[in-house]
C-alpha atoms as a PDB file:
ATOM      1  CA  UNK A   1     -71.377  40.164-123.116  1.00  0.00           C
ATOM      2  CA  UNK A   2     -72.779  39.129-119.789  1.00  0.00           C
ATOM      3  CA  UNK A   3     -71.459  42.254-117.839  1.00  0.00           C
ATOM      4  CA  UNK A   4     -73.376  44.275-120.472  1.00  0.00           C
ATOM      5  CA  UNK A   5     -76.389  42.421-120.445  1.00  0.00           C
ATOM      6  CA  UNK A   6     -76.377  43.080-116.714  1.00  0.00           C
ATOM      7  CA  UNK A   7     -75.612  46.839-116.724  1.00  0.00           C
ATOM      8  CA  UNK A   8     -78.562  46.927-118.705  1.00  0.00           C
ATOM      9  CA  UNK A   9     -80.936  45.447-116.621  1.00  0.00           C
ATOM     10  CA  UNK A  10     -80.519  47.585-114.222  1.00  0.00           C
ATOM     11  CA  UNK A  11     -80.903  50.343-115.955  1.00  0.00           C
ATOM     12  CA  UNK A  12     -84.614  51.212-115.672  1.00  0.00           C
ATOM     13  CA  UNK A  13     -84.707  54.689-117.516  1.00  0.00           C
ATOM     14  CA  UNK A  14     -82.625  56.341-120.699  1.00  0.00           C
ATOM     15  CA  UNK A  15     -83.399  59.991-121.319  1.00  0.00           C
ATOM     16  CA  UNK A  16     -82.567  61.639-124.715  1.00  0.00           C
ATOM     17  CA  UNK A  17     -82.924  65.170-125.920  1.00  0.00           C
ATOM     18  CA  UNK A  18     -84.585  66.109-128.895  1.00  0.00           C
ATOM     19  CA  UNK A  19     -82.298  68.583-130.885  1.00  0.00           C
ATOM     20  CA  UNK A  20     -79.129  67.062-132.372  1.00  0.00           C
ATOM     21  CA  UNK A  21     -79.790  63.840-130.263  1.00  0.00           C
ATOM     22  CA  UNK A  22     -83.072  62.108-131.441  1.00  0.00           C
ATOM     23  CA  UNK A  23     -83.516  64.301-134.474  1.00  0.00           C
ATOM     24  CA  UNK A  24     -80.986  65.065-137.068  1.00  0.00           C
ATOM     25  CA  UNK A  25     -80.530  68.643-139.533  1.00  0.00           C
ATOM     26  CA  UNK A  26     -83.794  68.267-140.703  1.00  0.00           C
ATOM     27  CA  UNK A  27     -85.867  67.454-138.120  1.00  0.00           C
ATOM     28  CA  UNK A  28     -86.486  64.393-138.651  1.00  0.00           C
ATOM     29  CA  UNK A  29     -85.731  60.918-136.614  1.00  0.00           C
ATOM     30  CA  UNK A  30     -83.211  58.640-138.157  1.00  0.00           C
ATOM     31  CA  UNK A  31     -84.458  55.113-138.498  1.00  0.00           C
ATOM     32  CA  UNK A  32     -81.914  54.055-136.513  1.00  0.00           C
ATOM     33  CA  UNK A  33     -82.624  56.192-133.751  1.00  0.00           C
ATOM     34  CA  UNK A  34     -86.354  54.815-133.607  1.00  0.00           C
ATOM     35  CA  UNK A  35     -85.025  50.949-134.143  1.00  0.00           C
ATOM     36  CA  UNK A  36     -83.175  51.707-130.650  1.00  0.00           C
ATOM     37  CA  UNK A  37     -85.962  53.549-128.587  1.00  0.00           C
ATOM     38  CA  UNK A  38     -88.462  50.559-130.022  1.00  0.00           C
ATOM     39  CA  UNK A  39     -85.660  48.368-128.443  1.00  0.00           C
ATOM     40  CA  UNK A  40     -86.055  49.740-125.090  1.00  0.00           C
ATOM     41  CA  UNK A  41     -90.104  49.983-125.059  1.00  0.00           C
ATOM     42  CA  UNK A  42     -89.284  46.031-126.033  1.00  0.00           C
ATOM     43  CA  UNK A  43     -87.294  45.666-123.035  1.00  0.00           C
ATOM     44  CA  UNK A  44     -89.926  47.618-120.801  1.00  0.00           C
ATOM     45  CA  UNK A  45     -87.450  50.621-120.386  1.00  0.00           C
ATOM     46  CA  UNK A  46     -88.974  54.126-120.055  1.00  0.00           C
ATOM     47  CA  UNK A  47     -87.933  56.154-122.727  1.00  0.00           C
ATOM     48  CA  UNK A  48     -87.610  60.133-121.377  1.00  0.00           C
ATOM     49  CA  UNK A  49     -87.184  62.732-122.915  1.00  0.00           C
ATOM     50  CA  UNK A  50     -85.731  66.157-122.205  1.00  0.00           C
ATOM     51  CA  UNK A  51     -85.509  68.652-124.352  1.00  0.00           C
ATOM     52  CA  UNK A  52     -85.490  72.835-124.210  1.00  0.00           C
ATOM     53  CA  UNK A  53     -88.579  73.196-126.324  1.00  0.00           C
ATOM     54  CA  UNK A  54     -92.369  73.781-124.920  1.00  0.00           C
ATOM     55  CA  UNK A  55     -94.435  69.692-125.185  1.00  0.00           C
ATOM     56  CA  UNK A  56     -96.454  71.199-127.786  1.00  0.00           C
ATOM     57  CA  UNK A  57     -93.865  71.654-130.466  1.00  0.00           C
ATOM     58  CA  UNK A  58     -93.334  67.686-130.299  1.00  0.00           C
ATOM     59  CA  UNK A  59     -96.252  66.120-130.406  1.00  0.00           C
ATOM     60  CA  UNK A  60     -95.415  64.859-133.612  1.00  0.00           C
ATOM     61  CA  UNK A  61     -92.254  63.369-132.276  1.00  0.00           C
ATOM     62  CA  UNK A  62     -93.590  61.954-129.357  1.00  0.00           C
ATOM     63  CA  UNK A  63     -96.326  60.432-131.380  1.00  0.00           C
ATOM     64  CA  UNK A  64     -93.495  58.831-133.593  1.00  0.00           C
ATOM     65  CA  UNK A  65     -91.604  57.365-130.834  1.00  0.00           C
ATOM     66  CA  UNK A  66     -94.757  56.354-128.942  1.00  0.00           C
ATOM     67  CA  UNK A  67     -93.592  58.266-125.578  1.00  0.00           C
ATOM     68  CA  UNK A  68     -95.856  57.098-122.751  1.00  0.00           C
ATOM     69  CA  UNK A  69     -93.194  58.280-119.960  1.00  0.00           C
ATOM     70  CA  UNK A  70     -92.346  61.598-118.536  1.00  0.00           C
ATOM     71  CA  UNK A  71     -91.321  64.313-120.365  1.00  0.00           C
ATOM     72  CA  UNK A  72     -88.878  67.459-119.609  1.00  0.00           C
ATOM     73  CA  UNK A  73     -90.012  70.096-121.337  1.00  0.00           C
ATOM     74  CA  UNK A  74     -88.274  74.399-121.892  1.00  0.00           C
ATOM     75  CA  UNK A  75     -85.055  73.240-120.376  1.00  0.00           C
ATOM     76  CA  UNK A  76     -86.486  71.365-116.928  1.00  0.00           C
ATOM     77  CA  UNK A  77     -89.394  74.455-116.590  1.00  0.00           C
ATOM     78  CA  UNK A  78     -91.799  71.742-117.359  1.00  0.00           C
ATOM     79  CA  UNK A  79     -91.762  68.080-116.529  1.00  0.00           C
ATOM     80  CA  UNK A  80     -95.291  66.023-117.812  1.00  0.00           C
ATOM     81  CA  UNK A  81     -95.335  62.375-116.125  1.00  0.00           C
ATOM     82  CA  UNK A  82     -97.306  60.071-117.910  1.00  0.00           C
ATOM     83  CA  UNK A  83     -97.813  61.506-120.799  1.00  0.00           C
END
């Protein structure tokens, strides 16, 4: 459990996509998926996400997860820092 523990801190940065990854079938984001990215704002990780859709489809999403970090937008065409 130690070696994990310390793989994770040093990790500084997880990036998910959107499609498949972070949302299932419908859309929508499992509660389970949204337990672990609250984890990692908890543990002052930055939370990225990449995805092939345009920012403005996900608003909703990024609302949801409360996204404050980057994010790749229309597969890498468009990367917003700080969002």
């Amino acid at each position: 459990m130690a070696k994990e523990n310390n793989l994770f801190n040093k990790i500084h940065a997880f990036i998910f996509d959107m499609d498949g990854t972070l949302l299932n079938d419908k859309n929508q984001i499992s509660e389970s998926n949204l337990n672990a990215i609250n984890f990692l704002h908890l543990n002052n990780k930055k939370v990225i996400i990449a995805t092939g859709r345009p920012n403005y489809m996900n608003h909703q999403y990024y609302d949801a997860l409360n996204l404050k970090d980057a994010i790749i937008g229309i597969n890498g065409a468009m990367v917003d820092l700080n969002w």
